[in-house]
N, C-alpha and C. Protein backbone atom coordinates (compact mmCIF):
# COMPACT_ATOMS: atom_id res chain seq x y z
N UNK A 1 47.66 -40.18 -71.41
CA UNK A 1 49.06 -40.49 -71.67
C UNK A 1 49.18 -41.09 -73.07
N UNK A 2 50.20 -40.48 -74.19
CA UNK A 2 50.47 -41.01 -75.03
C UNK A 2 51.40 -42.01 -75.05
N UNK A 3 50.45 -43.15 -75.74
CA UNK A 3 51.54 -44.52 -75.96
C UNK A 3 53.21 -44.21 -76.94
N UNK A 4 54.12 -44.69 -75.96
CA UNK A 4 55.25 -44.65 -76.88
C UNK A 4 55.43 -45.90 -78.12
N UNK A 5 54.86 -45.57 -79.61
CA UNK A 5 54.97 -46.45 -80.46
C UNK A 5 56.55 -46.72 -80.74
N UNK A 6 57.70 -46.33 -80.18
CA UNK A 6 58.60 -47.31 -80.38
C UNK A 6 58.94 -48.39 -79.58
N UNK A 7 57.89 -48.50 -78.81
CA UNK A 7 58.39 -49.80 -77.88
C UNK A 7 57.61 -51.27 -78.19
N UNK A 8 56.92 -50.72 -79.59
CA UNK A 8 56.04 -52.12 -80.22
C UNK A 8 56.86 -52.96 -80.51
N UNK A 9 56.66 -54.37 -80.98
CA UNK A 9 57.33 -55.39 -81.54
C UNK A 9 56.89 -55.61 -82.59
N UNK A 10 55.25 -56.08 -82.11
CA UNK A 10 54.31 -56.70 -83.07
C UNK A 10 53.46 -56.21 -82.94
N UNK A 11 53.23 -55.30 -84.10
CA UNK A 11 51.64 -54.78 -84.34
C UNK A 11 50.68 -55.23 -85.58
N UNK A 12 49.56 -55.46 -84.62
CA UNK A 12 47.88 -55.52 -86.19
C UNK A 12 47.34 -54.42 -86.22
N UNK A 13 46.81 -54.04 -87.27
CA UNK A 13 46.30 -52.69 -87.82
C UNK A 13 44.85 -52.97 -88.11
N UNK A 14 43.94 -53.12 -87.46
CA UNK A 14 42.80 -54.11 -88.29
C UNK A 14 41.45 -52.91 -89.54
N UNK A 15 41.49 -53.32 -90.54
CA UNK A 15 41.15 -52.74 -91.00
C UNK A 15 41.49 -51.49 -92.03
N UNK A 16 42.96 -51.07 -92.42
CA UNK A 16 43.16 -50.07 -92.81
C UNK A 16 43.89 -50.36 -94.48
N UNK A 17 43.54 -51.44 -94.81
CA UNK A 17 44.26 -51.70 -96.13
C UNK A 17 42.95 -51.53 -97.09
N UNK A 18 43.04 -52.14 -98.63
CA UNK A 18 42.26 -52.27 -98.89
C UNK A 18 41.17 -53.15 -99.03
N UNK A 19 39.89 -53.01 -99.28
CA UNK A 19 38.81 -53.68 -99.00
C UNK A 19 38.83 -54.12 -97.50
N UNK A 20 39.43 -53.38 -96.38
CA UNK A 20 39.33 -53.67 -95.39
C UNK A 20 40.20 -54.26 -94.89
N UNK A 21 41.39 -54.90 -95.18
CA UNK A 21 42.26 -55.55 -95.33
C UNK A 21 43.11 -54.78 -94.16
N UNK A 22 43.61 -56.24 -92.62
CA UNK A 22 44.43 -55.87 -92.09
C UNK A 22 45.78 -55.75 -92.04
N UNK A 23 47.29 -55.17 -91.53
CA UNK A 23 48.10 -54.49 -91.64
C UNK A 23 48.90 -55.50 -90.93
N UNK A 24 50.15 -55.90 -90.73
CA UNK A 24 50.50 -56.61 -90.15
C UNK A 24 52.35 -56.01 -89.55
N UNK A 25 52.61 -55.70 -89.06
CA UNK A 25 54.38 -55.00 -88.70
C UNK A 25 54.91 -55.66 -87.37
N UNK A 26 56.33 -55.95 -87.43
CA UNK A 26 56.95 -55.99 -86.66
C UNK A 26 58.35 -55.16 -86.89
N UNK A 27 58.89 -55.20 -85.68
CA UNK A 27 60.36 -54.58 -85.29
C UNK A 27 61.14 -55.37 -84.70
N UNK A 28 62.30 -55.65 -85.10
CA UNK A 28 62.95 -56.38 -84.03
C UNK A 28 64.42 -55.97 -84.01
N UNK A 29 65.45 -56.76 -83.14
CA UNK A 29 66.66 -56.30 -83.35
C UNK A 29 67.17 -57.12 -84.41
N UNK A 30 68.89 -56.74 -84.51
CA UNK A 30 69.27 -57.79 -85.81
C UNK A 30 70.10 -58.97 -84.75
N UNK A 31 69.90 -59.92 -85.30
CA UNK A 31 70.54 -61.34 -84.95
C UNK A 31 72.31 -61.30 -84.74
N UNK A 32 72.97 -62.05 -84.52
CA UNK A 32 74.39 -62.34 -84.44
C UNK A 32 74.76 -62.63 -85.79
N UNK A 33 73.66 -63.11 -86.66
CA UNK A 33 73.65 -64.08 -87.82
C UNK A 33 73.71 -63.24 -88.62
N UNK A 34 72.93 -63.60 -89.82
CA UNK A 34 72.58 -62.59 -90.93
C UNK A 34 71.51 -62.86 -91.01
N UNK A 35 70.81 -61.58 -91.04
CA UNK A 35 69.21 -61.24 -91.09
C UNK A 35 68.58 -60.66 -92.58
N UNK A 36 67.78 -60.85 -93.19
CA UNK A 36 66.96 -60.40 -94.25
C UNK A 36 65.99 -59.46 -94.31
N UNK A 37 65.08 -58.86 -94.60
CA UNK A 37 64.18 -58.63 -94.99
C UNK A 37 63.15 -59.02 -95.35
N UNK A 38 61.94 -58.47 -95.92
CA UNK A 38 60.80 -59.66 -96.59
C UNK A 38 60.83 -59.51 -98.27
N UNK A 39 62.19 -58.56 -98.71
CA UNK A 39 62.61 -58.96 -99.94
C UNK A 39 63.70 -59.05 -100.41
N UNK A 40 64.48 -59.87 -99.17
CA UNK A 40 65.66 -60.31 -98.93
C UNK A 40 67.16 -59.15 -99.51
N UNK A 41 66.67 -58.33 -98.75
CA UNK A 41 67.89 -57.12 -98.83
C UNK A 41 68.83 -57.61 -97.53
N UNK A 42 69.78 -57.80 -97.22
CA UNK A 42 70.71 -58.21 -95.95
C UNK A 42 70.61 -56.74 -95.05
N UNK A 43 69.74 -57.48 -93.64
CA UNK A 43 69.44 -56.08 -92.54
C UNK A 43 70.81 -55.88 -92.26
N UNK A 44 71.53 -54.82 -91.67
CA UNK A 44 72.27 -54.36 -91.23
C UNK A 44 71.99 -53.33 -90.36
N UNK A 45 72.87 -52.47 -89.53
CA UNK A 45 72.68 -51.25 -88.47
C UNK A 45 72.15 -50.40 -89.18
N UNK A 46 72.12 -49.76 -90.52
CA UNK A 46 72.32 -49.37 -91.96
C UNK A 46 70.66 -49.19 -91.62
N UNK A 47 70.26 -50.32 -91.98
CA UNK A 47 68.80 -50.54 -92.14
C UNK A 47 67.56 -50.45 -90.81
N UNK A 48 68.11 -49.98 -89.82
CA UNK A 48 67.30 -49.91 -88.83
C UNK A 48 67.01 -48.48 -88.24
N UNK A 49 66.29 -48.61 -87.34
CA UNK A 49 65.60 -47.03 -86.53
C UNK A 49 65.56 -47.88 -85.07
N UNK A 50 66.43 -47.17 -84.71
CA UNK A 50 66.82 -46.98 -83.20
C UNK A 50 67.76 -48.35 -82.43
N UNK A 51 68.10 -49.02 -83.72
CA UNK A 51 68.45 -49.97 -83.59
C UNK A 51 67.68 -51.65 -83.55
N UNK A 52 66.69 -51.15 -84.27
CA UNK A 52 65.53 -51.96 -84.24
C UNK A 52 64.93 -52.27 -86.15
N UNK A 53 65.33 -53.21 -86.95
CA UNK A 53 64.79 -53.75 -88.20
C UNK A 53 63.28 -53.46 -87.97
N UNK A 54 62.57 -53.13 -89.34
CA UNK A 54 61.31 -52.91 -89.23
C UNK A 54 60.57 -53.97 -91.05
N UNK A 55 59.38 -54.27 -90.26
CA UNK A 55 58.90 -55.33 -91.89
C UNK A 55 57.47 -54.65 -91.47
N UNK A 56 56.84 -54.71 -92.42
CA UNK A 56 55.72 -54.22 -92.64
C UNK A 56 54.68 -55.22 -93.67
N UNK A 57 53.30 -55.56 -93.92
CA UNK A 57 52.62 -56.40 -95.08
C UNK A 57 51.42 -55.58 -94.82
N UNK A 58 51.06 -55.52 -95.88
CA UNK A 58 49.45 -54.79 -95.89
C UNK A 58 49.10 -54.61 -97.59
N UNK A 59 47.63 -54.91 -97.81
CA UNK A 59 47.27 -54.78 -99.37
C UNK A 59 46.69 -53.54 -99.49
N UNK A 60 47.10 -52.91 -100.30
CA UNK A 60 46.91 -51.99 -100.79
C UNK A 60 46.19 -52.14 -102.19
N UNK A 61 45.42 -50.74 -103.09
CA UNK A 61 44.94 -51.10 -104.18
C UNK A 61 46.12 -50.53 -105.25
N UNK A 62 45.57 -51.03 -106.22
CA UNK A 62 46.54 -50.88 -107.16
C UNK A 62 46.38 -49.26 -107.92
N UNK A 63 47.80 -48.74 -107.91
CA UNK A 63 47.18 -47.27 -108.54
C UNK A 63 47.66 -47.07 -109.47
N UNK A 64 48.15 -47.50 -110.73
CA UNK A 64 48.12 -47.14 -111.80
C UNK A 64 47.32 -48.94 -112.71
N UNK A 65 46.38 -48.41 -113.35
CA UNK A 65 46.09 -49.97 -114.02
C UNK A 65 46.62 -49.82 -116.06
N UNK A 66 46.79 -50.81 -115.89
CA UNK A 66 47.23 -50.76 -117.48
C UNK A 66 46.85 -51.35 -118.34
N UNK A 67 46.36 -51.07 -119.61
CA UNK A 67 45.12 -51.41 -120.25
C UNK A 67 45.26 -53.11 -120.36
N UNK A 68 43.79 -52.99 -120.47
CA UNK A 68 43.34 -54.56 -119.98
C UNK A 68 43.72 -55.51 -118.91
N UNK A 69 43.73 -54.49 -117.92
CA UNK A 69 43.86 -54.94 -116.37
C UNK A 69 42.65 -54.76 -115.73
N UNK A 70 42.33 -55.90 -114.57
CA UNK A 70 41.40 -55.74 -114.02
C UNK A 70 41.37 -53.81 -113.21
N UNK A 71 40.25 -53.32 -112.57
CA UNK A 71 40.50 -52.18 -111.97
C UNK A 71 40.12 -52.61 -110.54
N UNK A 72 39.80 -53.44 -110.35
CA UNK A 72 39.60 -53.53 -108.53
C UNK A 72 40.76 -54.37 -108.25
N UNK A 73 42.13 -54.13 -108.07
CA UNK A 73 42.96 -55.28 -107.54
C UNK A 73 43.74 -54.74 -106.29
N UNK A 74 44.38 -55.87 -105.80
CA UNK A 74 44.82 -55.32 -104.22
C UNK A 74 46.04 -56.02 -104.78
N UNK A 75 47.19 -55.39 -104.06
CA UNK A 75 48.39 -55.48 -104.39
C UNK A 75 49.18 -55.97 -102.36
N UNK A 76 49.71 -57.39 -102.52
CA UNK A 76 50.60 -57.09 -101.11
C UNK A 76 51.68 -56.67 -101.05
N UNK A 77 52.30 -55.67 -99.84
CA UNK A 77 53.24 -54.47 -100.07
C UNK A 77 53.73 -55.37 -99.14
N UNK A 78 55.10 -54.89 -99.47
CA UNK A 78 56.27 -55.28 -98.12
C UNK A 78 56.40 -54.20 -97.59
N UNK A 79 56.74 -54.02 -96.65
CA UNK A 79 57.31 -52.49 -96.42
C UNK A 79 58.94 -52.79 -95.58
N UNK A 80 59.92 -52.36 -95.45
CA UNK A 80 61.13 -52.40 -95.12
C UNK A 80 61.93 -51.13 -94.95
N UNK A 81 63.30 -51.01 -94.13
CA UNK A 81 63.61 -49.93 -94.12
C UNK A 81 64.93 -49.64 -95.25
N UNK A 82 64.58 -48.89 -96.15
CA UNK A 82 66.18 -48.77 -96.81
C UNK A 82 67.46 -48.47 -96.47
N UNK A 83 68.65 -48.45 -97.13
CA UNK A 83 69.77 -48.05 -96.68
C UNK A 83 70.33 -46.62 -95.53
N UNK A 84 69.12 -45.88 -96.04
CA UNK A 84 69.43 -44.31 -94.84
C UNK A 84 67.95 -44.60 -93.76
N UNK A 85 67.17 -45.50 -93.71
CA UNK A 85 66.21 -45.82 -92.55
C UNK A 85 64.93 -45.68 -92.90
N UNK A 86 64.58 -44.74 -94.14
CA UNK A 86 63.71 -44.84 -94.45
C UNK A 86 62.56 -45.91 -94.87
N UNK A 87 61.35 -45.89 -94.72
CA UNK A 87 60.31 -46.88 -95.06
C UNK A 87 60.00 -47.12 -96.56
N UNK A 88 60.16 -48.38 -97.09
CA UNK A 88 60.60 -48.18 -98.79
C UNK A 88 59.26 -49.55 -98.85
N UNK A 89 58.54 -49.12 -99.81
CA UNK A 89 57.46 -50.26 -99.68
C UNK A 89 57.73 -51.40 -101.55
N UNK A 90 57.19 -52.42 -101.51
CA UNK A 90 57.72 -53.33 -102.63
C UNK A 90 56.33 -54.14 -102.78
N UNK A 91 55.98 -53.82 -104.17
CA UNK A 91 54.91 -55.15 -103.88
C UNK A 91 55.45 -56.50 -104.42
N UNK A 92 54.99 -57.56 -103.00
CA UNK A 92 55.23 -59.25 -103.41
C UNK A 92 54.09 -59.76 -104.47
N UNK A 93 53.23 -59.43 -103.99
CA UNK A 93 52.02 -59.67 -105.50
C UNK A 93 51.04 -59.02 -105.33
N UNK A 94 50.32 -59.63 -106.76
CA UNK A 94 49.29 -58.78 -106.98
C UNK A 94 47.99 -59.87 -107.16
N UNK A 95 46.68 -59.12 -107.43
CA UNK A 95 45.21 -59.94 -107.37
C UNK A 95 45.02 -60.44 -106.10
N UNK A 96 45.62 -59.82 -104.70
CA UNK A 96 45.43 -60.08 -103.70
C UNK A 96 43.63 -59.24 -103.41
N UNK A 97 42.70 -60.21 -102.76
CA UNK A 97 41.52 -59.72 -102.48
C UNK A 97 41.23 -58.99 -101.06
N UNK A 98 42.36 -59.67 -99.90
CA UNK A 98 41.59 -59.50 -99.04
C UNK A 98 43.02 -59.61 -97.56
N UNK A 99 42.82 -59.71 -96.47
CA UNK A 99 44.50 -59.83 -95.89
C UNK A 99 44.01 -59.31 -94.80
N UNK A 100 43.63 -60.86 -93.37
CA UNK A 100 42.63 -60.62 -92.45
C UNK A 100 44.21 -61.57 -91.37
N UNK A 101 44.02 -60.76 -89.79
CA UNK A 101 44.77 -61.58 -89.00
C UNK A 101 43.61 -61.77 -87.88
N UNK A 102 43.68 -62.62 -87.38
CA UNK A 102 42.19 -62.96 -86.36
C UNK A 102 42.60 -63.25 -84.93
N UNK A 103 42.40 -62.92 -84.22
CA UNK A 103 42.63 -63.61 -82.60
C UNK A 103 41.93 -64.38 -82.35
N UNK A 104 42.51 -65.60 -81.79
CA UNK A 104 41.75 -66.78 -81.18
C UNK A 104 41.65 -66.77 -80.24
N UNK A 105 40.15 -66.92 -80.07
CA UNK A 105 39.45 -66.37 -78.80
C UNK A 105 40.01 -67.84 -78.29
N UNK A 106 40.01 -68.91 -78.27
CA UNK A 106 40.62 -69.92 -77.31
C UNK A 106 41.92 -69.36 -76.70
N UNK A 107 42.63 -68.65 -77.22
CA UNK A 107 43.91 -69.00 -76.33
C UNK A 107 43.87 -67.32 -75.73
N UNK A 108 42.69 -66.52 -75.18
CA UNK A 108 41.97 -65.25 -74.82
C UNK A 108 43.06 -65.48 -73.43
N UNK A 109 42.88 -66.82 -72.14
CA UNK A 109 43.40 -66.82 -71.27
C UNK A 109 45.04 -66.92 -70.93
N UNK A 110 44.94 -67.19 -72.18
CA UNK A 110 47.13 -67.02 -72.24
C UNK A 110 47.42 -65.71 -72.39
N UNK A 111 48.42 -65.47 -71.78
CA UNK A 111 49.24 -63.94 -71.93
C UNK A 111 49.51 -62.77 -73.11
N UNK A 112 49.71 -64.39 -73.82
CA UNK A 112 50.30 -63.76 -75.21
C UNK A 112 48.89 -63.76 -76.42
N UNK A 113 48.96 -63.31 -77.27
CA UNK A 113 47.75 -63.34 -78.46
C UNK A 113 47.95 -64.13 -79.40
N UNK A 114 47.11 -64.81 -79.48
CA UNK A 114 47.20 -65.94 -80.93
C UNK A 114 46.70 -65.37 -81.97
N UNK A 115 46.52 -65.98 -83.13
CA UNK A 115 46.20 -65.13 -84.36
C UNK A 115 45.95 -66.45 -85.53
N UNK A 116 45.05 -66.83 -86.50
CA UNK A 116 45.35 -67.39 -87.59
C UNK A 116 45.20 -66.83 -88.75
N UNK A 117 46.24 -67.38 -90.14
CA UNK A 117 45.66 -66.53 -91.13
C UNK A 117 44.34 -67.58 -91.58
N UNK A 118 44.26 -66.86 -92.96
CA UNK A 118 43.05 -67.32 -93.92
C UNK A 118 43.11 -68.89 -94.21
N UNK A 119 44.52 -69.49 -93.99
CA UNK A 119 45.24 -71.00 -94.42
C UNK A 119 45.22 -71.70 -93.26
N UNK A 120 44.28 -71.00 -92.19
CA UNK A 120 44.39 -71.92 -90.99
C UNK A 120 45.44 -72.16 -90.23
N UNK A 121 46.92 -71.29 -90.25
CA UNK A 121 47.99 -71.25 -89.78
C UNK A 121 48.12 -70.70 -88.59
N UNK A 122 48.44 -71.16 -87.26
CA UNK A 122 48.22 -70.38 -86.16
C UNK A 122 49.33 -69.50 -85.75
N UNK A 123 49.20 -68.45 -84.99
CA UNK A 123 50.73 -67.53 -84.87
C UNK A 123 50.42 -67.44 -83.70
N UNK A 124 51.57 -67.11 -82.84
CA UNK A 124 51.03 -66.40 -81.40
C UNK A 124 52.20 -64.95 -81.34
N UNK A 125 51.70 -64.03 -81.04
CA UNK A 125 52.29 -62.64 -80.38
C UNK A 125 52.77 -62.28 -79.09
């Protein structure tokens, strides 16, 4: 049976960026409020697929370098949906090395999945 990927929320990708670097996406609906982006474009109905906002982070390498730039650099991408729904990616920065999400095996017996980044910040899913 194929999984229906529109019924994700929160997905990890582990491994598919560069230098190994994991992927990080969610979907959600839009708020009553006013909702953003992760490069603060205002979400609207406009901006969604199926009625569902989409954010995306993952490092990628850098593909054009320009003289007297390093050549091994990782770049973090936003990814977001544009005005007709499409997936429009932005990089937030650059000289990124590396972009790891981890499960904590302590909280293995709770329902939900925990996660920290590299800053010791805990998340749960």
């Amino acid at each position: 049976m194929k999984a229906d990927t529109s019924l994700w929320f929160i997905q990890v990708n582990k491994k598919v960026g560069y230098r190994g670097s994991d992927a990080f996406n969610v979907q959600h609906a839009l708020s009553d409020g006013i909702d953003f982006d992760c490069i603060s474009n205002i979400l609207s109905k406009d901006r969604t697929r199926k009625d569902l906002a989409f954010q995306g982070f993952i490092v990628e390498r850098q593909a054009r370098i320009t003289k007297g730039a390093k050549a091994n650099v990782g770049l973090l991408i936003c990814q977001s949906l544009d005005s007709q729904g499409r997936v429009q990616s932005t990089t937030l920065m650059n000289d990124v090395n590396y972009f790891a999400i981890e499960r904590l095996d302590a909280m293995q017996a709770n329902s939900s999945k925990s996660y920290r980044d590299d800053q010791g910040k805990n998340y749960i899913a």
